[in-house]
C-alpha atoms as a PDB file:
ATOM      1  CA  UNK A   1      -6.315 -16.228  19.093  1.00  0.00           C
ATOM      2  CA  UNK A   2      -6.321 -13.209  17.085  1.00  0.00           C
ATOM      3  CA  UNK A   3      -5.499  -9.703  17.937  1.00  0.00           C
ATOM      4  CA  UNK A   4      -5.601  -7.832  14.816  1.00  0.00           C
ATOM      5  CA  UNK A   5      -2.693  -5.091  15.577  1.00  0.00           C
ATOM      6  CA  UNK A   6       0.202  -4.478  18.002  1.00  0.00           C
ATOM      7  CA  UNK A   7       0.500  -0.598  18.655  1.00  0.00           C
ATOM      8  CA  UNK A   8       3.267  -1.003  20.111  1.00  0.00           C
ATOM      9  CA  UNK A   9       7.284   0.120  18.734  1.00  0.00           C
ATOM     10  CA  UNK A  10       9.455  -2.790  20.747  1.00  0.00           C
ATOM     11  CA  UNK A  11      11.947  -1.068  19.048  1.00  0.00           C
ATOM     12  CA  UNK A  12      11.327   1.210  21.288  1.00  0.00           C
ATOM     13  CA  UNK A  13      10.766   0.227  24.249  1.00  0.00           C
ATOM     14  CA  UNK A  14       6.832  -0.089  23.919  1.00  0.00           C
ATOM     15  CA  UNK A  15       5.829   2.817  22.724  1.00  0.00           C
ATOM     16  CA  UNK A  16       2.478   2.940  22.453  1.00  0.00           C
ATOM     17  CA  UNK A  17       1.645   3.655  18.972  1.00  0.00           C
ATOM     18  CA  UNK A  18      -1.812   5.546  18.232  1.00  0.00           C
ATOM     19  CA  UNK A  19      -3.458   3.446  15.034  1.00  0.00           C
ATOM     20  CA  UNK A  20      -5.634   5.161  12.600  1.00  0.00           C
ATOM     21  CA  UNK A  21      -9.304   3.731  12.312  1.00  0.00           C
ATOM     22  CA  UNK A  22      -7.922   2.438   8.645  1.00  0.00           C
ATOM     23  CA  UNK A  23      -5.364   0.750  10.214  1.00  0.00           C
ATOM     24  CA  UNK A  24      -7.494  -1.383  12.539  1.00  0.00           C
ATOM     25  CA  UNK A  25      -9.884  -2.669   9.921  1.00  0.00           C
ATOM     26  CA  UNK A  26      -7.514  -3.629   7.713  1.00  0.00           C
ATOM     27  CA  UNK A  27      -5.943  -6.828   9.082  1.00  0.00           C
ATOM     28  CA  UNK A  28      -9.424  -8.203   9.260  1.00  0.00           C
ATOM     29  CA  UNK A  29      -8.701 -10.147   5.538  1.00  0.00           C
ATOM     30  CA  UNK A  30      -6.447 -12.658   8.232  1.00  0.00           C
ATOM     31  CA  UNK A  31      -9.782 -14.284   9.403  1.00  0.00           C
ATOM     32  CA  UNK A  32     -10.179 -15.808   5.788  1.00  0.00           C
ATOM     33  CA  UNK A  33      -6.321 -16.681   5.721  1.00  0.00           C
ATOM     34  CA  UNK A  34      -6.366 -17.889   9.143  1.00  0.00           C
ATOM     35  CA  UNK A  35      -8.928 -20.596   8.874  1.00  0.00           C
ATOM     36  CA  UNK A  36      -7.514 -21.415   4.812  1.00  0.00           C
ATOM     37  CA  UNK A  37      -4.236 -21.972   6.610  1.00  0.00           C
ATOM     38  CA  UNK A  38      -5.915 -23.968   9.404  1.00  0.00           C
ATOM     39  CA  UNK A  39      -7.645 -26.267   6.677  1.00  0.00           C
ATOM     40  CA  UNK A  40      -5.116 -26.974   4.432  1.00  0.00           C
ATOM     41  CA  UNK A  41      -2.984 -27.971   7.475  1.00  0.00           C
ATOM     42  CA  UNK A  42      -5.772 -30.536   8.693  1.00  0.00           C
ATOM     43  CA  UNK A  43      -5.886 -31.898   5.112  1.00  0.00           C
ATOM     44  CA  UNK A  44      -2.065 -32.597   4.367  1.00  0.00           C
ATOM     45  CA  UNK A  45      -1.746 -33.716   8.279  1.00  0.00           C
ATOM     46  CA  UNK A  46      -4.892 -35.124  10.268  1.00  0.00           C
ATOM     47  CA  UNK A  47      -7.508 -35.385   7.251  1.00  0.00           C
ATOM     48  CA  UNK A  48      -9.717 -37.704   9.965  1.00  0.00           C
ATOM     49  CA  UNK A  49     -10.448 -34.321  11.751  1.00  0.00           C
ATOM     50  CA  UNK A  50     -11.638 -32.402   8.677  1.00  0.00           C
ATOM     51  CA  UNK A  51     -15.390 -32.329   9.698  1.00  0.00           C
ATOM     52  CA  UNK A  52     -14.248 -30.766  13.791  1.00  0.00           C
ATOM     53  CA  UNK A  53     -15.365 -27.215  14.105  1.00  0.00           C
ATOM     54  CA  UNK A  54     -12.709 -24.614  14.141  1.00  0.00           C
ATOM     55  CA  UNK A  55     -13.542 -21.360  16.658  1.00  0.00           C
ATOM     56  CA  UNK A  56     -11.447 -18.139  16.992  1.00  0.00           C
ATOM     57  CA  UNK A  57     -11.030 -18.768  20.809  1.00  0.00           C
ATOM     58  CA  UNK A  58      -9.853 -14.798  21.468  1.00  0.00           C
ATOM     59  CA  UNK A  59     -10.076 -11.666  20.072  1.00  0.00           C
ATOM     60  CA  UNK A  60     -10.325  -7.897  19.996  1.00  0.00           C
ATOM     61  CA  UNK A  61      -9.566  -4.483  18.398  1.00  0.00           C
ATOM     62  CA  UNK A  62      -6.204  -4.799  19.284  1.00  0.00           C
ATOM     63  CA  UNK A  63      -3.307  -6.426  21.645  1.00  0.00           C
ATOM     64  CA  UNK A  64      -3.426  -3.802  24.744  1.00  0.00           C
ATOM     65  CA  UNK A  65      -5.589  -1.763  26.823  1.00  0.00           C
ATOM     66  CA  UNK A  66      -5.276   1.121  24.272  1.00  0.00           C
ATOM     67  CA  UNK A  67      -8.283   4.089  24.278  1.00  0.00           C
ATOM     68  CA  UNK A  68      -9.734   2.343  20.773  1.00  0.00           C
ATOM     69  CA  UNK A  69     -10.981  -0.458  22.788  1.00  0.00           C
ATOM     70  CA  UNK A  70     -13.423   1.273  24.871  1.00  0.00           C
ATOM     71  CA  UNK A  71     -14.401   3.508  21.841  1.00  0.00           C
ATOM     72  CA  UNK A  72     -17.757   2.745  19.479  1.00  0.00           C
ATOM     73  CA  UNK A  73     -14.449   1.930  17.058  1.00  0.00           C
ATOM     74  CA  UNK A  74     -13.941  -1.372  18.869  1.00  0.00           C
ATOM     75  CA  UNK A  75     -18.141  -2.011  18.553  1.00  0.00           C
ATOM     76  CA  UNK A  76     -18.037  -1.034  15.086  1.00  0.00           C
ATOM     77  CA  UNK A  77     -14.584  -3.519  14.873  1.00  0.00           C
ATOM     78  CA  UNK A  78     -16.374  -6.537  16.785  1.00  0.00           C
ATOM     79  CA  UNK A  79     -19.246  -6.009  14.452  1.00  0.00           C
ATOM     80  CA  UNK A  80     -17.200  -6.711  11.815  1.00  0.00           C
ATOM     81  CA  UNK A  81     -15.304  -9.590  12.919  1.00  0.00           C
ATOM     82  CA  UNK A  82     -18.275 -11.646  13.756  1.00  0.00           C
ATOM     83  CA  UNK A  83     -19.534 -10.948  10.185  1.00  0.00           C
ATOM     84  CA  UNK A  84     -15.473 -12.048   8.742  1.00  0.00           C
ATOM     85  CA  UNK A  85     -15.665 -14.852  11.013  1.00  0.00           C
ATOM     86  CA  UNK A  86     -19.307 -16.423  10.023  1.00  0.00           C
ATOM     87  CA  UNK A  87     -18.384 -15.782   6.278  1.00  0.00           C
ATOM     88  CA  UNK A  88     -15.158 -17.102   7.104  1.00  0.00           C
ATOM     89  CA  UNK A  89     -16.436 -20.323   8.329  1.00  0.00           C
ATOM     90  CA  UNK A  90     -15.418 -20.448  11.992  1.00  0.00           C
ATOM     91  CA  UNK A  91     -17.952 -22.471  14.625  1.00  0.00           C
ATOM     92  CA  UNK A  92     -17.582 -19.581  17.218  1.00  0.00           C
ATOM     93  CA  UNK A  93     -15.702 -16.187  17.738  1.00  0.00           C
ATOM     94  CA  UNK A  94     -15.150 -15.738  21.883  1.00  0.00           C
ATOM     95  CA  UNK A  95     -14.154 -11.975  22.705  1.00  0.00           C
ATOM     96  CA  UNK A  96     -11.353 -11.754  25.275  1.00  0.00           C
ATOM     97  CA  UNK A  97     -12.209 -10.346  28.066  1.00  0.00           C
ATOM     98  CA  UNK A  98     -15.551  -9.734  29.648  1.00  0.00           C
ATOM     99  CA  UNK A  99     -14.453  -7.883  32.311  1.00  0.00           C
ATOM    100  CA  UNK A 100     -11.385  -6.704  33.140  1.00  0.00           C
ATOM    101  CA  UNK A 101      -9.641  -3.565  34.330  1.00  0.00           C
ATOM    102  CA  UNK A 102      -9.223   0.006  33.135  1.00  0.00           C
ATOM    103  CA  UNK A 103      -5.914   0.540  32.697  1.00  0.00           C
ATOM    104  CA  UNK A 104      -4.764   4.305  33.629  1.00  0.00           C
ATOM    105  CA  UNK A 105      -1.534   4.267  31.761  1.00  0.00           C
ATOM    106  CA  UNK A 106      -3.577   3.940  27.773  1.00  0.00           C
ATOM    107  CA  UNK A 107      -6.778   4.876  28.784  1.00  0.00           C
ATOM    108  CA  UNK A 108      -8.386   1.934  27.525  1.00  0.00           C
ATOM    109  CA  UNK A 109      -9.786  -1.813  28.528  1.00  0.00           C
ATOM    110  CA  UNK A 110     -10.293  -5.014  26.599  1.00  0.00           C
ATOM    111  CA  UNK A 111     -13.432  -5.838  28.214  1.00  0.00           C
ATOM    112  CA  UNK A 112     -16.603  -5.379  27.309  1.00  0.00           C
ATOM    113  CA  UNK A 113     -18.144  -4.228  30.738  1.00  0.00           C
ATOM    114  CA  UNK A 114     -16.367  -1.714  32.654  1.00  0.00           C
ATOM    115  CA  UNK A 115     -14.731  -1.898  36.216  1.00  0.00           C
ATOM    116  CA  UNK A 116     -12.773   0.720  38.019  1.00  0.00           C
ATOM    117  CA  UNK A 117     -12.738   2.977  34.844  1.00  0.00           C
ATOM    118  CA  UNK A 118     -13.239   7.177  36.413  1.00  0.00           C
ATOM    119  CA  UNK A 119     -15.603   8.375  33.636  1.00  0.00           C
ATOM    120  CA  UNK A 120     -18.666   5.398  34.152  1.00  0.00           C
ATOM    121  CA  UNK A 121     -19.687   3.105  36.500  1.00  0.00           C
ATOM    122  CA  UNK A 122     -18.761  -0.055  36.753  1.00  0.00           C
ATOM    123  CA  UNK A 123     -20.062  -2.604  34.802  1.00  0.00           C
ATOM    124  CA  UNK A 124     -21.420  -0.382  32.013  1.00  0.00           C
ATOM    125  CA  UNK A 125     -21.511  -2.248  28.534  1.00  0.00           C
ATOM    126  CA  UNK A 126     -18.590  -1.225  26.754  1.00  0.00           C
ATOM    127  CA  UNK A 127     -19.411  -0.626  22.577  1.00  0.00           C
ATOM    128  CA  UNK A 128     -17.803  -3.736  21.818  1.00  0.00           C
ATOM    129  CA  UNK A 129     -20.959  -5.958  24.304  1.00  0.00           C
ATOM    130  CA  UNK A 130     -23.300  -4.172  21.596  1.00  0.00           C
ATOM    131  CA  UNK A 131     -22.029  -6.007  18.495  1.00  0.00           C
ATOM    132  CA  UNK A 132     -22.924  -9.398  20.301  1.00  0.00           C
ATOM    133  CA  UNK A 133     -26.501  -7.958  21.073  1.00  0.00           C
ATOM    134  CA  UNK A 134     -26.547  -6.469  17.795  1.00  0.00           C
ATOM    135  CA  UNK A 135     -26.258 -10.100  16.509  1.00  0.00           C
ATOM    136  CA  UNK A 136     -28.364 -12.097  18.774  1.00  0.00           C
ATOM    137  CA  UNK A 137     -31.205  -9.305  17.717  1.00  0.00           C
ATOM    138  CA  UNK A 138     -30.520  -8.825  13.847  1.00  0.00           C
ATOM    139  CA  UNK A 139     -28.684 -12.073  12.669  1.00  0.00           C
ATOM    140  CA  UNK A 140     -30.379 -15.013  11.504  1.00  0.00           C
ATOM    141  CA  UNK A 141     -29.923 -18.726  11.396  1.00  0.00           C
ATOM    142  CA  UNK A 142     -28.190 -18.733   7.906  1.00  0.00           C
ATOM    143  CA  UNK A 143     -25.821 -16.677   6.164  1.00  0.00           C
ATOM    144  CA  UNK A 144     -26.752 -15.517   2.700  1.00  0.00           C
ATOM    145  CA  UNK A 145     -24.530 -13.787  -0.196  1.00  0.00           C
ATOM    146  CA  UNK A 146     -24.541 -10.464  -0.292  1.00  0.00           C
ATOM    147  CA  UNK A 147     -21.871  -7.690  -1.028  1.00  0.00           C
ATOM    148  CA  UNK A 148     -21.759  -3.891  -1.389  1.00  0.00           C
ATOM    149  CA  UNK A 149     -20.037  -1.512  -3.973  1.00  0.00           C
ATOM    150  CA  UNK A 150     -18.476  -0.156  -1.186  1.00  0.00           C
ATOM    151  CA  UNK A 151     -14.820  -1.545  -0.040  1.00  0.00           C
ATOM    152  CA  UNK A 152     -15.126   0.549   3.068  1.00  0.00           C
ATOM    153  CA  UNK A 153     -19.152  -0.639   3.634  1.00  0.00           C
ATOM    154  CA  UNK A 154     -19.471  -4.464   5.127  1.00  0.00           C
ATOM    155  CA  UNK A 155     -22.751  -5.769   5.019  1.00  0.00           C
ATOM    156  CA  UNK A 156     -23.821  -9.223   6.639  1.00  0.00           C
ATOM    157  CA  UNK A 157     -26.580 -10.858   5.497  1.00  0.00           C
ATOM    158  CA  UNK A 158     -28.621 -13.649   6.710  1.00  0.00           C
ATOM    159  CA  UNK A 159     -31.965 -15.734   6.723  1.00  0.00           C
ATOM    160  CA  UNK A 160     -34.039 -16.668   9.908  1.00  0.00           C
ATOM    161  CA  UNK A 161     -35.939 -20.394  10.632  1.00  0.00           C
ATOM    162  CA  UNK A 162     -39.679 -18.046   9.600  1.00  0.00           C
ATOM    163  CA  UNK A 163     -37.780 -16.788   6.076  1.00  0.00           C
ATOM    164  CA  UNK A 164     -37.474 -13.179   7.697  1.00  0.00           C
ATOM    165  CA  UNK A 165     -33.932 -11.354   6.334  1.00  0.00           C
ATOM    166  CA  UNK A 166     -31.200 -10.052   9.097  1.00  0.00           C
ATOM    167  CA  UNK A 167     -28.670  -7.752   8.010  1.00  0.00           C
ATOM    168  CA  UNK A 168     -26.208  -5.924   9.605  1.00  0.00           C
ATOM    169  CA  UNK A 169     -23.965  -2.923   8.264  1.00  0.00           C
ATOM    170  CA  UNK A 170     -20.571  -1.923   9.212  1.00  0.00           C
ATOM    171  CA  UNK A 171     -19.441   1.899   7.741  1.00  0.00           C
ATOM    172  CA  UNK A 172     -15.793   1.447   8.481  1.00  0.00           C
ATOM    173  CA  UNK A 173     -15.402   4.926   6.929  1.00  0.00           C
ATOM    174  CA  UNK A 174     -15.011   7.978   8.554  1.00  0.00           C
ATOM    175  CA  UNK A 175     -18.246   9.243   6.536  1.00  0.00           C
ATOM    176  CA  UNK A 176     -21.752   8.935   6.121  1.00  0.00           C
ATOM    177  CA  UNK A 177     -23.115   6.609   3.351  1.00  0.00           C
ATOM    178  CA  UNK A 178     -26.769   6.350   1.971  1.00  0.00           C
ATOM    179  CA  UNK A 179     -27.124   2.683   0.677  1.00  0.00           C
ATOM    180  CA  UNK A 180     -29.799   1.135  -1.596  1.00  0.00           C
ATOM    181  CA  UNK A 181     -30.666  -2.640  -1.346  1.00  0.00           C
ATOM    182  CA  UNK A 182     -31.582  -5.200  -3.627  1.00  0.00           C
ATOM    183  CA  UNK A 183     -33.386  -8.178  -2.794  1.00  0.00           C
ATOM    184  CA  UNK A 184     -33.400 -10.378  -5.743  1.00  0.00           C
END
């Protein structure tokens, strides 16, 4: 399970802590860690299971029904995790939860359909459903190299079974970019 920040001040009492778009996308370098941590573990311990598949069983934007998670924030966020999480090797990456509650007190709800939330009906796909149909549509069989010159620009590359080339984009700035491919 992986939830990538706690908003929260327990210091306090539970504060609720209001992150900065930077600030969510920036524990997303854990994914790599996680599963290097997970491997090396298996190797000194249980080297028999080297070849099982390893899946990030849970995850979102954050741990708490917080106003980012119903935001396109949280799409743009899932977006990028699936990318981290193919790169990073993982078999599967399950999003927690697919429908839940909105929770009046933050504003906000894990899930990626909507239920009992005042401003849309329920069951209306939540930013964060997107990224997974964003996926199924642009994302290939294979993942290929690729990179940008741009820290704050992700881009997710990939080959499909007829040779065609997926690739998805992830801007986690707060402004517009014009980018310039290269196939070679």
């Amino acid at each position: 399970h992986q939830y990538f920040l706690f908003p929260f001040d327990t210091a306090t009492g539970k504060i609720y802590q209001n992150p900065t778009n930077d600030s969510l996308f920036k524990d997303l370098t854990e994914l790599e860690s996680d599963h290097g941590t997970l491997e090396k573990m298996v190797d000194e311990n249980a080297p028999q299971y080297r070849e099982l598949p390893v899946a990030l069983t849970e995850f979102n934007i954050l741990n708490g029904n917080n106003k980012p998670t119903i935001e396109l924030i949280n799409g743009l966020f899932t977006s990028d995790v699936l990318g981290e999480s193919i790169k990073a090797g993982y078999a599967c990456a399950d999003y927690w939860d697919w429908k839940n509650n909105y929770d009046k007190s933050y504003n906000g709800d894990m899930a990626m359909l909507s239920f009992n939330d005042p401003a849309v009906p329920d069951n209306t796909c939540r930013p964060s459903y997107y990224s997974f149909a964003l996926y199924y549509r642009a994302f290939g069989d294979k993942m290929i190299e690729c990179d940008s010159s741009d820290s704050t620009v992700k881009v997710y590359a990939s080959t499909f079974s007829g040779g065609e080339v997926g690739v998805i984009i992830v801007n986690e700035n707060d402004q517009n970019r014009t980018i310039a491919f290269d196939f070679t």
